[in-house]
C-alpha atoms as a PDB file:
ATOM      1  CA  UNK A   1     -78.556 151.080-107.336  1.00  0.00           C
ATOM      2  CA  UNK A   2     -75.592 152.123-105.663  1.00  0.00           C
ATOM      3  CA  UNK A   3     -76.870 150.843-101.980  1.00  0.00           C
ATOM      4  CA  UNK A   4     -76.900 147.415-103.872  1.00  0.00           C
ATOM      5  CA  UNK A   5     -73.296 147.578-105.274  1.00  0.00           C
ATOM      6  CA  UNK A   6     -71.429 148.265-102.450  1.00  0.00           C
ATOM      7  CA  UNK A   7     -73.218 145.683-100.212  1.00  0.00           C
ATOM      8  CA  UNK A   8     -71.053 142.606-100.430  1.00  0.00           C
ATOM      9  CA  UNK A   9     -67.887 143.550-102.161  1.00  0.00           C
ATOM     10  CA  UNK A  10     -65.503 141.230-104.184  1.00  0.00           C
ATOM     11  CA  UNK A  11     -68.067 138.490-103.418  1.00  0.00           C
ATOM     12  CA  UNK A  12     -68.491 136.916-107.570  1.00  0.00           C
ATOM     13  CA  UNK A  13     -72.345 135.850-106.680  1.00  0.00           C
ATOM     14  CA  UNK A  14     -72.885 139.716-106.314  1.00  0.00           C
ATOM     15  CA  UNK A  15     -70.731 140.539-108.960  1.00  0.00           C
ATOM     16  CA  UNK A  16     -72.869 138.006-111.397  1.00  0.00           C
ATOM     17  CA  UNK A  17     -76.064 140.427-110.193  1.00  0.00           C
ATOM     18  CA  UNK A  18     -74.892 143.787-110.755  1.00  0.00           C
ATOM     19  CA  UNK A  19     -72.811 142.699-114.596  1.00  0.00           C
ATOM     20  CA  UNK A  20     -74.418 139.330-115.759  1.00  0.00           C
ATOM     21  CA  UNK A  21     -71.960 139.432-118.491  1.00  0.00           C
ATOM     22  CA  UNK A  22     -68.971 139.929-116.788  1.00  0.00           C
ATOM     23  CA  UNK A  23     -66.819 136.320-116.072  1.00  0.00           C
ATOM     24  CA  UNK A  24     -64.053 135.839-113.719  1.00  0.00           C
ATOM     25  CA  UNK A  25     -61.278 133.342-114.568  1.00  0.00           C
ATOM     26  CA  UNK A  26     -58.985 131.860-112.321  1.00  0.00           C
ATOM     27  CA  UNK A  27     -55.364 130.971-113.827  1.00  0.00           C
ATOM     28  CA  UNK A  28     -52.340 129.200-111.919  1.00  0.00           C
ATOM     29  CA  UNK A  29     -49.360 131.050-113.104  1.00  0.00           C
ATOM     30  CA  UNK A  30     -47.828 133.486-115.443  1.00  0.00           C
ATOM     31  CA  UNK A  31     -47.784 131.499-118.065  1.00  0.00           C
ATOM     32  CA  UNK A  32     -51.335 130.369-118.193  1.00  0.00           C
ATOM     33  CA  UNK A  33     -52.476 133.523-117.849  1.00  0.00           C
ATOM     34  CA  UNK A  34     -50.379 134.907-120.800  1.00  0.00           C
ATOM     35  CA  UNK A  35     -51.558 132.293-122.871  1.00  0.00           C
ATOM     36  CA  UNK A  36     -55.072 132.750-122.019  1.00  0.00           C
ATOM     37  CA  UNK A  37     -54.433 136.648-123.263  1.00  0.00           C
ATOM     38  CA  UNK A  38     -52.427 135.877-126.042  1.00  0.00           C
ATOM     39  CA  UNK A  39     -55.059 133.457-127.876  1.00  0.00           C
ATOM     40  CA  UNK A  40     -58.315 134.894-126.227  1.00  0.00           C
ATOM     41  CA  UNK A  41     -56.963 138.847-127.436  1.00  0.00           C
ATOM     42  CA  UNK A  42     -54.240 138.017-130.034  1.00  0.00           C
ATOM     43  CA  UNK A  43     -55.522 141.098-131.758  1.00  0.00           C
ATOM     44  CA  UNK A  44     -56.406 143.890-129.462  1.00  0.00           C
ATOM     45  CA  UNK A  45     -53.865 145.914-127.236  1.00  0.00           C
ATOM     46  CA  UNK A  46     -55.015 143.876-124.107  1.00  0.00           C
ATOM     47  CA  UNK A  47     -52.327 141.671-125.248  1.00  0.00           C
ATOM     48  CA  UNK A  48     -50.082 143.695-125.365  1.00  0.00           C
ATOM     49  CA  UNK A  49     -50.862 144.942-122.248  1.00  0.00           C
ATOM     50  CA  UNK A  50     -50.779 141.963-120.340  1.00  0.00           C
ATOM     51  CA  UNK A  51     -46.959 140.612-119.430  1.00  0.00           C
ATOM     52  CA  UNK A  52     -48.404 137.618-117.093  1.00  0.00           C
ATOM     53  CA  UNK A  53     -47.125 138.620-113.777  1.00  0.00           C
ATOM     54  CA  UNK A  54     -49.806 140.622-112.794  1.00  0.00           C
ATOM     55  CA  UNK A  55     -52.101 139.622-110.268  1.00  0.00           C
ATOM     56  CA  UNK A  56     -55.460 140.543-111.964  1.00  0.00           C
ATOM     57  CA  UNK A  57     -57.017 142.663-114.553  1.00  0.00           C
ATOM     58  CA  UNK A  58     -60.300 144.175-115.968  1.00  0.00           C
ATOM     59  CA  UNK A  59     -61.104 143.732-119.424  1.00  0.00           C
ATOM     60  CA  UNK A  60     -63.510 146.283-121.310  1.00  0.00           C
ATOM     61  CA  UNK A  61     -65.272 145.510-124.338  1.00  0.00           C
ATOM     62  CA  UNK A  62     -64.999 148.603-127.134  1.00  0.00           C
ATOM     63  CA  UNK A  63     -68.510 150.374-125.732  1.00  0.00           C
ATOM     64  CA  UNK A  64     -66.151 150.772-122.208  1.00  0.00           C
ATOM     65  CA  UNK A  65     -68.374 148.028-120.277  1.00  0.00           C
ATOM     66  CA  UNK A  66     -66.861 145.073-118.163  1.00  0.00           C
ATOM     67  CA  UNK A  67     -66.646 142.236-119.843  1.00  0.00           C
ATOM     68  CA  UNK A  68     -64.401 139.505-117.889  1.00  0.00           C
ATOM     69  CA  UNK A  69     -61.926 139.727-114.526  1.00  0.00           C
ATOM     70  CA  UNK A  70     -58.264 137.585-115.285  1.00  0.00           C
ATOM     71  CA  UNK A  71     -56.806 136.549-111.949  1.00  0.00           C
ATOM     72  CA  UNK A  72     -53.546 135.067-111.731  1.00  0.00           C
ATOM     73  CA  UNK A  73     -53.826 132.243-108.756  1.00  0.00           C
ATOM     74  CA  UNK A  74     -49.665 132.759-108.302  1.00  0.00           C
ATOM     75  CA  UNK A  75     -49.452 136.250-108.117  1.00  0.00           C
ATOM     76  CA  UNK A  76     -52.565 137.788-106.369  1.00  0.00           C
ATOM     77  CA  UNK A  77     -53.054 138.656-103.426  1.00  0.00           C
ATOM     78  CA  UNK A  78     -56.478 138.513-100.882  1.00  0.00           C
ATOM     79  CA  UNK A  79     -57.380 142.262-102.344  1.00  0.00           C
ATOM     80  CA  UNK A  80     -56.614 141.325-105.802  1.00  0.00           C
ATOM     81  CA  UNK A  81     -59.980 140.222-107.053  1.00  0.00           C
ATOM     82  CA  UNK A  82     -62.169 143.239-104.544  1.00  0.00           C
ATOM     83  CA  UNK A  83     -59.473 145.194-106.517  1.00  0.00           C
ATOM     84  CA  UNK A  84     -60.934 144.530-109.686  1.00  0.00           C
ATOM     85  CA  UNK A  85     -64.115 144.787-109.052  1.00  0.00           C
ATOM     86  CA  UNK A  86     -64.354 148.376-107.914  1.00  0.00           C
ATOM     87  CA  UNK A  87     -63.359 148.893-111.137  1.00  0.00           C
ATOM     88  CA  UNK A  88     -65.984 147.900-112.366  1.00  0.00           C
ATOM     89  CA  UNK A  89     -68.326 149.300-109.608  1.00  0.00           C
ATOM     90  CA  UNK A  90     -66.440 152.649-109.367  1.00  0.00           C
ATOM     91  CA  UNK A  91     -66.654 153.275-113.006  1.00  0.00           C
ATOM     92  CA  UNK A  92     -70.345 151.994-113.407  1.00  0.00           C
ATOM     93  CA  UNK A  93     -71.186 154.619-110.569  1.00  0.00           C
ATOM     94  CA  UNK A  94     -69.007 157.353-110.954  1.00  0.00           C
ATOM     95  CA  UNK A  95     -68.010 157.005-114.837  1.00  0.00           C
ATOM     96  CA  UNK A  96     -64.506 158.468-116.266  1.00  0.00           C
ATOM     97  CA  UNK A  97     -64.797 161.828-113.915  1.00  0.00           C
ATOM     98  CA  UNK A  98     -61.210 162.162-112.268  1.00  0.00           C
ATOM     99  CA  UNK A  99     -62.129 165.071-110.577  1.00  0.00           C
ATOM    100  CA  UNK A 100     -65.189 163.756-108.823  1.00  0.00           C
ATOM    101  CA  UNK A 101     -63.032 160.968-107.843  1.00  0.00           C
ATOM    102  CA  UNK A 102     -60.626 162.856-106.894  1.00  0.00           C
ATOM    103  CA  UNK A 103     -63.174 164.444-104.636  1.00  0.00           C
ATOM    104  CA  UNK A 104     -64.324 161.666-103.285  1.00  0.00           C
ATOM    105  CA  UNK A 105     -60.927 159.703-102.521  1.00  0.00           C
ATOM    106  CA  UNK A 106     -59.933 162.947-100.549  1.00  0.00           C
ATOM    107  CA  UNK A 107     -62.894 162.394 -98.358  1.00  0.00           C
ATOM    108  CA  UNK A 108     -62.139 158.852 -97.704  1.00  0.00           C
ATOM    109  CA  UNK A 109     -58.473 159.554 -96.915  1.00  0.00           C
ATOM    110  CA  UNK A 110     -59.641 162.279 -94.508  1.00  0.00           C
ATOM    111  CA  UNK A 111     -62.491 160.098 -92.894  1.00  0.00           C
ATOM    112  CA  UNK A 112     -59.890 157.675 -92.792  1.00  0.00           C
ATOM    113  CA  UNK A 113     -57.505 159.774 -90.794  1.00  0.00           C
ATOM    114  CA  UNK A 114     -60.112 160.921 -88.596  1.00  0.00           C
ATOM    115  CA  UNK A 115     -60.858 157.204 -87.232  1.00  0.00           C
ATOM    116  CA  UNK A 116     -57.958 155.974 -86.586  1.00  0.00           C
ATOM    117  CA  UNK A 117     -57.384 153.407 -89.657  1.00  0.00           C
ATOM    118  CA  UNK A 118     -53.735 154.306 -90.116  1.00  0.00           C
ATOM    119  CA  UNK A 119     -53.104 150.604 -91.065  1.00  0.00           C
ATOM    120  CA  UNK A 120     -55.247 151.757 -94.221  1.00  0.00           C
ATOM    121  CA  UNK A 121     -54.031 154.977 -95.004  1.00  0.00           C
ATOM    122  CA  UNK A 122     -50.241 153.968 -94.822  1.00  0.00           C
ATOM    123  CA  UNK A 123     -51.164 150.884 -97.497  1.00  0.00           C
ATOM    124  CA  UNK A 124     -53.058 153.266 -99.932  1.00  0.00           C
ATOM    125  CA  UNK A 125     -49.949 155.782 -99.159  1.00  0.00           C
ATOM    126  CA  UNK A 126     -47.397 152.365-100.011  1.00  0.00           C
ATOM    127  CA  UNK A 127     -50.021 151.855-103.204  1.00  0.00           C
ATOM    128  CA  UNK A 128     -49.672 155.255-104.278  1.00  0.00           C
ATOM    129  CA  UNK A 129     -45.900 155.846-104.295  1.00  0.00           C
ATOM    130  CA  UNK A 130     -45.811 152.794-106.349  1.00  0.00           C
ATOM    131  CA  UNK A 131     -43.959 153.399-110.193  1.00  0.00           C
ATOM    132  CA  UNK A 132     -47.280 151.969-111.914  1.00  0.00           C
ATOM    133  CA  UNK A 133     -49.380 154.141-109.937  1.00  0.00           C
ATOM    134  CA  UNK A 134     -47.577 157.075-110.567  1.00  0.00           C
ATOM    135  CA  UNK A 135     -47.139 156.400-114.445  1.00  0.00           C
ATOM    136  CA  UNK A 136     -51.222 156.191-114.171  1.00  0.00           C
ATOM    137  CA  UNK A 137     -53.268 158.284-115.978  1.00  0.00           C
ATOM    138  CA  UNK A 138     -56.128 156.946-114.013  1.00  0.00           C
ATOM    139  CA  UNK A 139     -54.837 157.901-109.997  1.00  0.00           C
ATOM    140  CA  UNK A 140     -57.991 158.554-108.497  1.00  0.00           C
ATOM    141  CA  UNK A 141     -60.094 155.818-109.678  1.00  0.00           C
ATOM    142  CA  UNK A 142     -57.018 153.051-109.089  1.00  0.00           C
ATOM    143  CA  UNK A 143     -56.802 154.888-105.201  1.00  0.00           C
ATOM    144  CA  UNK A 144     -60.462 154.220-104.670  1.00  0.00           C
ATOM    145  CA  UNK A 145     -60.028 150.598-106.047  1.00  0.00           C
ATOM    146  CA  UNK A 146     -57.512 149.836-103.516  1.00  0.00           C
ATOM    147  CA  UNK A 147     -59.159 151.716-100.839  1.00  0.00           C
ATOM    148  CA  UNK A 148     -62.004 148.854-101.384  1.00  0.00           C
ATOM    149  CA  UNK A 149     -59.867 146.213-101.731  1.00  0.00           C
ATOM    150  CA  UNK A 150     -58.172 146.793 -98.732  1.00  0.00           C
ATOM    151  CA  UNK A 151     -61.617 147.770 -96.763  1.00  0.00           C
ATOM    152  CA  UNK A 152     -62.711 144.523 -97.988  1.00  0.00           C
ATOM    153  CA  UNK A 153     -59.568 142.336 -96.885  1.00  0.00           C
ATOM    154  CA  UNK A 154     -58.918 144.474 -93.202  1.00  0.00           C
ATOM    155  CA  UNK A 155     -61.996 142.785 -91.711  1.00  0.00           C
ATOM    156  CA  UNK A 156     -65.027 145.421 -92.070  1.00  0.00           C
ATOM    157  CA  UNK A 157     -67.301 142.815 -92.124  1.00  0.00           C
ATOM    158  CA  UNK A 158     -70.282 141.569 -90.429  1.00  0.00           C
ATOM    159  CA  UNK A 159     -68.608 139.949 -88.155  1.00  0.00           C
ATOM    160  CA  UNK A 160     -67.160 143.244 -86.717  1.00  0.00           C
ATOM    161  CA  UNK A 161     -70.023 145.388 -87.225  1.00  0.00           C
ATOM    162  CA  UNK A 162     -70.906 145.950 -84.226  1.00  0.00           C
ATOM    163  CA  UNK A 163     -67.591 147.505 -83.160  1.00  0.00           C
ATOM    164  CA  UNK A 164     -68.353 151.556 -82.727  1.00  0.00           C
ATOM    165  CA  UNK A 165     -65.022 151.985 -85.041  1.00  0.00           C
ATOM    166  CA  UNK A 166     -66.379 150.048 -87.887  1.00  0.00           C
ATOM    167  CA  UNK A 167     -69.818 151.555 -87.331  1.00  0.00           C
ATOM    168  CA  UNK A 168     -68.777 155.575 -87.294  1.00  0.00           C
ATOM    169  CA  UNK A 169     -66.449 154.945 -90.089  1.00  0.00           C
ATOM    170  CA  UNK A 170     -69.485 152.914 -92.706  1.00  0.00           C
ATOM    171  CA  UNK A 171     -71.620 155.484 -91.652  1.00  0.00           C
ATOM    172  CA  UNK A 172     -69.139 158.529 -92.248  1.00  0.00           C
ATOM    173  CA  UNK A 173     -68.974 157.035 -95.603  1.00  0.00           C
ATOM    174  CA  UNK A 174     -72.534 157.190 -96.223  1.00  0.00           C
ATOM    175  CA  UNK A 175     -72.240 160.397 -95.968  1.00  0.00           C
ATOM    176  CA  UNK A 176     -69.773 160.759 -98.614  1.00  0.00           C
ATOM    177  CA  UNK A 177     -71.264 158.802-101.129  1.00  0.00           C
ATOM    178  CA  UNK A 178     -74.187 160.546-100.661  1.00  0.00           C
ATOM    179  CA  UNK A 179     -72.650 164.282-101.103  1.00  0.00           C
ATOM    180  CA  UNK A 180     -71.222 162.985-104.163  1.00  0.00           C
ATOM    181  CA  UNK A 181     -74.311 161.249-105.864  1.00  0.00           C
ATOM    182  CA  UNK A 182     -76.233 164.287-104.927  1.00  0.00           C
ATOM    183  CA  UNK A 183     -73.844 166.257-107.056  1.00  0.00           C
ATOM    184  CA  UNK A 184     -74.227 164.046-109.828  1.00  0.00           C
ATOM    185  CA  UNK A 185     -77.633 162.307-109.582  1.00  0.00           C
ATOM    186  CA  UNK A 186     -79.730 165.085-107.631  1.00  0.00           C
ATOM    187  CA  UNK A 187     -80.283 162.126-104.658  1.00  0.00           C
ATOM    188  CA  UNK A 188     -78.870 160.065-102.288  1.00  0.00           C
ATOM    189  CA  UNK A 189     -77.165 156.898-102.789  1.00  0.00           C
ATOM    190  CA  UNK A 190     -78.250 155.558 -99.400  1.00  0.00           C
ATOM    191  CA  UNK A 191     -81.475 157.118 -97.360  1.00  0.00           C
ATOM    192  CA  UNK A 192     -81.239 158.595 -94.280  1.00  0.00           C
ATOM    193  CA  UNK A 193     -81.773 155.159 -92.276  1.00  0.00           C
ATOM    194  CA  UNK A 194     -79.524 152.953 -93.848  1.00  0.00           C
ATOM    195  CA  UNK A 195     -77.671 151.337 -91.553  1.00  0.00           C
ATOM    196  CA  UNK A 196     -74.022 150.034 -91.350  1.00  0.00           C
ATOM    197  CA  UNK A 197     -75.123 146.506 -92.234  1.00  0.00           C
ATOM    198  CA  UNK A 198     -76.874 147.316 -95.450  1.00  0.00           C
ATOM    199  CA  UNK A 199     -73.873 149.990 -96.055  1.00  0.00           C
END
């Protein structure tokens, strides 16, 4: 399934396929989006969690599944929502295992490095010297959520497919994927002729 989930990232129709039962709601400001919280989860810690300000979050229901994706229209930004839903991907793939994400985030750093997408690097390094990422208890998986955000909003798209850059660099992270879902699965997440479009 994996080949399917990281097709068309951020893109809601897809995200409808892959979690039917996860919503996305839009909100304008701070305020709405606190008071959407407060009255929607007056009794559970997301609540509590949730000061307004923030540009989106995941909600899980109490078996650890997605259940809906806040966005706050004021505060997010164009990797906001992509953001959110690698959460959701990452964690249905991968599951809680920090130190197979770890694994794999060092990979894409490396890969990154390697192909000359410094732009990317130096935002994920920006996104990890951040205070909230550092307080996380959670670094890997909220690395690899940028990471796609930021894939997502820097233009690897169709339209530039054909570019050898964007090309070597989907394909060196076929290869990634599938060293990792081989570890954990026993077989590939993409066969051998997947190409950079369907990747």
């Amino acid at each position: 399934f994996l080949k399917s989930l990281f097709t068309s990232l951020g893109n809601s129709k897809s995200l409808a396929s892959i979690f039917p039962n996860v919503g996305i709601r839009n909100f304008k400001n701070n305020e709405e989006t606190k008071a959407y919280v407060d009255s929607k989860y007056k009794d559970s810690p997301v609540s509590k969690q949730i000061f307004g300000n923030e540009g989106g979050m995941i909600i899980y229901d109490e078996q650890g599944n997605p259940s809906e994706i806040i966005i706050n229209d004021k505060t997010s930004t164009a990797t906001t929502l992509p953001h959110e839903v690698w959460h959701a991907i990452l964690v249905k793939a991968f599951g809680e295992n920090e130190a197979l994400f770890k694994e794999f985030r060092d990979e894409i750093r490396k890969t990154l490095v390697q192909n000359g997408f410094t732009d990317i690097v130096d935002a994920l390094d920006q996104f990890s010297s951040s205070p909230e990422y550092q307080a996380s208890n959670k670094q890997a998986q909220e690395w690899l959520v940028e990471f796609g955000g930021l894939l997502t909003a820097s233009g690897v798209t169709m339209e530039n497919i054909k570019k050898p850059e964007v090309r070597n660099l989907l394909n060196q992270i076929k290869e990634i994927f599938n060293k990792i879902t081989l570890e954990m699965f026993g077989y590939p997440a993409f066969l051998d002729y997947a190409s950079p479009e369907q990747i």
